[in-house]
C-alpha atoms as a PDB file:
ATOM      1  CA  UNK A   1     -17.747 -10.371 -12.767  1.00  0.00           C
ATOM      2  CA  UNK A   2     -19.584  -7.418 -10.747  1.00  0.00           C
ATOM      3  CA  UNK A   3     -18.492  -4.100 -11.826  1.00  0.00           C
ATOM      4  CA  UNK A   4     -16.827  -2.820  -8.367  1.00  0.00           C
ATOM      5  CA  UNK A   5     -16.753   1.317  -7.557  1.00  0.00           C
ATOM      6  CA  UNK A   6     -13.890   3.216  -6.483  1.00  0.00           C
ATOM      7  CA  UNK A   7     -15.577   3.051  -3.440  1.00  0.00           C
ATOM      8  CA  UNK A   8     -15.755  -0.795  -3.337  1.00  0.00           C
ATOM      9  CA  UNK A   9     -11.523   0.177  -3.597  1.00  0.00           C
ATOM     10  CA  UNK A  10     -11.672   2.148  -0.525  1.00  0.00           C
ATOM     11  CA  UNK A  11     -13.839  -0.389   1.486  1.00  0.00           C
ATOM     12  CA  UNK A  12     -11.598  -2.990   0.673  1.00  0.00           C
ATOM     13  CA  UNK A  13      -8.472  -0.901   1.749  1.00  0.00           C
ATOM     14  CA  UNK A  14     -10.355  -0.138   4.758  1.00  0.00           C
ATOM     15  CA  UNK A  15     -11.000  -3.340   5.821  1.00  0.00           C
ATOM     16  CA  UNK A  16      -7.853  -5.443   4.933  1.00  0.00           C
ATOM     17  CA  UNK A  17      -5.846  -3.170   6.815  1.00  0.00           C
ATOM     18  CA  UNK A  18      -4.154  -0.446   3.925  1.00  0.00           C
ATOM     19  CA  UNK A  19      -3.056   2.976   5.279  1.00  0.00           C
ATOM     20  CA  UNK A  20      -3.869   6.120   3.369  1.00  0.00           C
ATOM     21  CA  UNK A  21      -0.867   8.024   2.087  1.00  0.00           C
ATOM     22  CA  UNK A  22      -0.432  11.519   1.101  1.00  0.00           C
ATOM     23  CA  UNK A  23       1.357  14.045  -1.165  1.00  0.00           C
ATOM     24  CA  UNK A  24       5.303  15.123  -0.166  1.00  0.00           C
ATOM     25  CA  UNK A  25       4.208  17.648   1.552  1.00  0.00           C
ATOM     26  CA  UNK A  26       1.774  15.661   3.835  1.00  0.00           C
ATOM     27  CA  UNK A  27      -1.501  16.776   1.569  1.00  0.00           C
ATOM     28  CA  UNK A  28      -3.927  14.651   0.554  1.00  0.00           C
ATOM     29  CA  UNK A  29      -3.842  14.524  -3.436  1.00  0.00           C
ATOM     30  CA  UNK A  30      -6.228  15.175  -5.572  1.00  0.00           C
ATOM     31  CA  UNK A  31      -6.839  13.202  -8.086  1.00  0.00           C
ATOM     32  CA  UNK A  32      -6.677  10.079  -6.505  1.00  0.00           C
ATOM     33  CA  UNK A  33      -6.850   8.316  -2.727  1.00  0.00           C
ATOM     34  CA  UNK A  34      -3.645   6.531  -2.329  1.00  0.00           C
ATOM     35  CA  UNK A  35      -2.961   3.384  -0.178  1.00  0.00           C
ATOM     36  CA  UNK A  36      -0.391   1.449   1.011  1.00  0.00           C
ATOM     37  CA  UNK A  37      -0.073  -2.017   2.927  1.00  0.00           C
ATOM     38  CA  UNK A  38       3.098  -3.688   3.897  1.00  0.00           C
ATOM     39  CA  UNK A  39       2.866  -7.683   4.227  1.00  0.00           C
ATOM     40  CA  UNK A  40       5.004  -9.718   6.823  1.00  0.00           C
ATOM     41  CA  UNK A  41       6.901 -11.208   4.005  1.00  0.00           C
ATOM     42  CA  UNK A  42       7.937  -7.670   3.280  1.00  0.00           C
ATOM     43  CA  UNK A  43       6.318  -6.639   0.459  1.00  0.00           C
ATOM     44  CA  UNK A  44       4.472  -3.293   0.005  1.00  0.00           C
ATOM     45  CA  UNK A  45       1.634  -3.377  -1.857  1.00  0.00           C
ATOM     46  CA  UNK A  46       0.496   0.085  -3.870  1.00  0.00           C
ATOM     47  CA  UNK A  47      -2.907   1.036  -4.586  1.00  0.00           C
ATOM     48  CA  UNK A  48      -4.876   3.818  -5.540  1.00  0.00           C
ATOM     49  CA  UNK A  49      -8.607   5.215  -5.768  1.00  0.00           C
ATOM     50  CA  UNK A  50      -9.996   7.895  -8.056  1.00  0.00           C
ATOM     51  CA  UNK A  51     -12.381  10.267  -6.007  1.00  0.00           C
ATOM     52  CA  UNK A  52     -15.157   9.740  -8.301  1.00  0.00           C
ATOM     53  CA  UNK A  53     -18.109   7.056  -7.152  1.00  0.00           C
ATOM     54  CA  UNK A  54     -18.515   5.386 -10.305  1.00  0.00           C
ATOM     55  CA  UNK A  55     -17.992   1.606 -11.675  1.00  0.00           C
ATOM     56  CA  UNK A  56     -14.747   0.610 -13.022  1.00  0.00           C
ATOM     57  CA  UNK A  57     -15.872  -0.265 -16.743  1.00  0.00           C
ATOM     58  CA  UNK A  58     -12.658  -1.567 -17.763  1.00  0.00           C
ATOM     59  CA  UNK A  59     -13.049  -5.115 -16.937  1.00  0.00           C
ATOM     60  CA  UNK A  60      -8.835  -5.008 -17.541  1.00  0.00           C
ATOM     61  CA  UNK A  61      -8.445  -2.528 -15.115  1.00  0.00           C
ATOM     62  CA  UNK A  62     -10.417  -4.487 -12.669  1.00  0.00           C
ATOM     63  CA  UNK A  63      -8.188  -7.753 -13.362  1.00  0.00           C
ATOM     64  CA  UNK A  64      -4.720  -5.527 -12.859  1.00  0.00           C
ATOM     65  CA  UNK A  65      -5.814  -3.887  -9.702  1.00  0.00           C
ATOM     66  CA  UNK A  66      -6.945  -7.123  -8.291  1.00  0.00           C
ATOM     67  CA  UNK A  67      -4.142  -9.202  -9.234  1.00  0.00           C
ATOM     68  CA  UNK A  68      -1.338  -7.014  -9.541  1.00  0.00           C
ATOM     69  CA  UNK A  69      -2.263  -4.350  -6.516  1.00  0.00           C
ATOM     70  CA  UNK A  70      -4.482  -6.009  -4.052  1.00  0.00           C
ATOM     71  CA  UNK A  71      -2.987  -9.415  -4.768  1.00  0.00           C
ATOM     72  CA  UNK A  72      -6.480 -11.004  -4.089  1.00  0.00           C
ATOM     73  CA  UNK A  73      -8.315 -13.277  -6.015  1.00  0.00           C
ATOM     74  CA  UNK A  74     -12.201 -11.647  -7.126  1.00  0.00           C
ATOM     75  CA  UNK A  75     -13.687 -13.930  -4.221  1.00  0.00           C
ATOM     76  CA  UNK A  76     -10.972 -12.158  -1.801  1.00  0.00           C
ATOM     77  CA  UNK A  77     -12.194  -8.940  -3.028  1.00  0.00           C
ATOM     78  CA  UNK A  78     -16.143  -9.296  -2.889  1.00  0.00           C
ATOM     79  CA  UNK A  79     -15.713 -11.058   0.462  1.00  0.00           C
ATOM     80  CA  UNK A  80     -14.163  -8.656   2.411  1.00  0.00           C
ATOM     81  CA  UNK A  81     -16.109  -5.245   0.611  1.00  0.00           C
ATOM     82  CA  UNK A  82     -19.337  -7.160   1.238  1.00  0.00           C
ATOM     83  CA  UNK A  83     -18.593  -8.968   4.617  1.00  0.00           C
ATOM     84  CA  UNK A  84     -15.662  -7.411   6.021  1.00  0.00           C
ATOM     85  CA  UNK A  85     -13.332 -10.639   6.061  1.00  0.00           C
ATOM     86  CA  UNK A  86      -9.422  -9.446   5.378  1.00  0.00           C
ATOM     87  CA  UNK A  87      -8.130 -12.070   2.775  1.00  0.00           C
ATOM     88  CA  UNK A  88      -5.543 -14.190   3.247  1.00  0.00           C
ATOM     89  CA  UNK A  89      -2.618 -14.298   1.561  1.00  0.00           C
ATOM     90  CA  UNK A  90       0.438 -16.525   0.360  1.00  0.00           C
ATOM     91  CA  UNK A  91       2.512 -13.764   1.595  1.00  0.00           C
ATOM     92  CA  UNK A  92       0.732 -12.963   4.869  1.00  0.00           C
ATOM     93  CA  UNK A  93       3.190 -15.098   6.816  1.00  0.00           C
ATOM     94  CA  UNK A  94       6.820 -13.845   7.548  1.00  0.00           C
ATOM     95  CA  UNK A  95       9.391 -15.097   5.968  1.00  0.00           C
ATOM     96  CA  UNK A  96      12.576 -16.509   7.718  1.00  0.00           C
ATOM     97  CA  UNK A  97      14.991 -14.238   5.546  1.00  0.00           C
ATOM     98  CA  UNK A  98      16.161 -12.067   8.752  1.00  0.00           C
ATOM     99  CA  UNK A  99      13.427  -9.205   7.480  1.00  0.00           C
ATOM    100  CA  UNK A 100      11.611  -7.886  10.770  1.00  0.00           C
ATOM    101  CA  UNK A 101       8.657  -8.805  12.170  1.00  0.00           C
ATOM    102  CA  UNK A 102       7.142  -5.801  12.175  1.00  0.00           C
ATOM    103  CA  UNK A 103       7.094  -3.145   9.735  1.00  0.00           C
ATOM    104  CA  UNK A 104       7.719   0.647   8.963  1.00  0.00           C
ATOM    105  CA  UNK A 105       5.225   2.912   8.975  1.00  0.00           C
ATOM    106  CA  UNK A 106       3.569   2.786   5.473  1.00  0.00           C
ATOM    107  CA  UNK A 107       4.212   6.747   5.238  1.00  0.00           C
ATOM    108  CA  UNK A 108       7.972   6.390   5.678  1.00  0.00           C
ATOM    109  CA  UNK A 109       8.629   2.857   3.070  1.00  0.00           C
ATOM    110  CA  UNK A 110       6.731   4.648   0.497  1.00  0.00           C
ATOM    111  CA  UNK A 111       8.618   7.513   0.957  1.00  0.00           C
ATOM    112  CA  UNK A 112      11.980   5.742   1.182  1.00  0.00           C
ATOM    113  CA  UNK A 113      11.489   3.674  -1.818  1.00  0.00           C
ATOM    114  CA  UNK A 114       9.692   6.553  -3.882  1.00  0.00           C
ATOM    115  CA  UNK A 115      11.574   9.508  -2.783  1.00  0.00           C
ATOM    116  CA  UNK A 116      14.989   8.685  -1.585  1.00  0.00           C
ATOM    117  CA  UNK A 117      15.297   5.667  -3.830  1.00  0.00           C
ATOM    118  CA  UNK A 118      15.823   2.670  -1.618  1.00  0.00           C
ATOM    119  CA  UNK A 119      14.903  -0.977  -2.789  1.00  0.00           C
ATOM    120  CA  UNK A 120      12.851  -2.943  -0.691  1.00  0.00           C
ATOM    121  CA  UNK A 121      15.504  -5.207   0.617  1.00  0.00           C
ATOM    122  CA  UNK A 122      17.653  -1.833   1.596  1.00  0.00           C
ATOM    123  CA  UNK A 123      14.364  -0.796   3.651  1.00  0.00           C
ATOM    124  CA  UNK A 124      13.437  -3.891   5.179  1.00  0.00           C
ATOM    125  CA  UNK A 125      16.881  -4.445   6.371  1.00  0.00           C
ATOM    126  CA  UNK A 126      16.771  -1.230   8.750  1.00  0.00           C
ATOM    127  CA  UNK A 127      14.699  -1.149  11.791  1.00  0.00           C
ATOM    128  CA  UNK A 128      12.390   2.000  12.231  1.00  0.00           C
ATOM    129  CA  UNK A 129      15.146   4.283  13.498  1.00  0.00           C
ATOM    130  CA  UNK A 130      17.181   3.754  10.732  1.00  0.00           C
ATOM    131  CA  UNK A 131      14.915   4.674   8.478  1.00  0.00           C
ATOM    132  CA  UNK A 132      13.425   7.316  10.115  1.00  0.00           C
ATOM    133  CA  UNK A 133      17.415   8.864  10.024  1.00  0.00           C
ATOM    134  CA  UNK A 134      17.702   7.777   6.340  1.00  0.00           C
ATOM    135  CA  UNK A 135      14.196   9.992   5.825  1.00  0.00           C
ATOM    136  CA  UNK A 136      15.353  12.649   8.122  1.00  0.00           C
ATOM    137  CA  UNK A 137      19.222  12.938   6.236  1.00  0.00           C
ATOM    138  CA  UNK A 138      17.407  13.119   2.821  1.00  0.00           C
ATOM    139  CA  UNK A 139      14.833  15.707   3.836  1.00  0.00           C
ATOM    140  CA  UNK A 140      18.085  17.812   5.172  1.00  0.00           C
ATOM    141  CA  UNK A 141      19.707  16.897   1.894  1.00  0.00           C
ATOM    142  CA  UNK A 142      16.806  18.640  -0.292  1.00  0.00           C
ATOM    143  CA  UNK A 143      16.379  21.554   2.074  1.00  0.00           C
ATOM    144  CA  UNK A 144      13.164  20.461   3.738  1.00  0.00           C
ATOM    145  CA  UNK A 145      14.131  20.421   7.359  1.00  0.00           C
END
């Protein structure tokens, strides 16, 4: 197995589609660059990158970031860093469970579900100006408006 960079991370994020989140208070962090990508099927994938440009020795770590947070296989992974090809995934078609079509912006899910403390089936089941109000009723609720 090639030792991928943090940078390999980002490229990959970049080119299957991920969207960058931030801090709270809208910051970029850090320690870290964070991602997040929400399949059709619902699912919302978490990933993060540290700043630093170096491999990732760990050939553990590798494993549980490409299984468990990119959900790729290391083919997947190598083909889209080094030829910008998106994988494919078993969950990259929608499912027919009455979840929408299309999905929240990655901000507000991750935000919902870490934040406010929604499940995933409580967020997929409102449509974006639901849980824009459900953001917006919290953010009143801990002073922040």
């Amino acid at each position: 197995m090639k030792h991928p960079t943090w940078d390999d991370i980002r490229r990959f994020c970049e080119v299957d589609g991920w969207e960058p989140t931030h801090g709270a208070r809208g910051r970029k962090r850090r320690d870290h660059d964070r991602y997040v990508k929400t399949l059709p099927d619902g699912r919302i994938l978490r990933t993060k990158a540290s700043h630093g440009r170096d491999e990732i020795g760990d050939p553990s770590l590798v494993k549980h970031i490409l299984r468990d947070q990119l959900e790729v296989t290391e083919e997947q992974f190598w083909d889209a860093v080094d030829n910008g090809r998106a994988p494919q995934r078993g969950g990259d078609q929608p499912v027919a469970s009455g979840r929408p079509d299309s999905s929240l912006p990655g901000w507000l899910a991750v935000n919902l579900s870490a934040l406010v403390g929604l499940s995933d089936d409580e967020i997929f089941a409102m449509d974006e100006e639901q849980a824009m109000q459900a953001w917006l009723e919290w953010c009143e609720s801990q002073g922040r408006r």
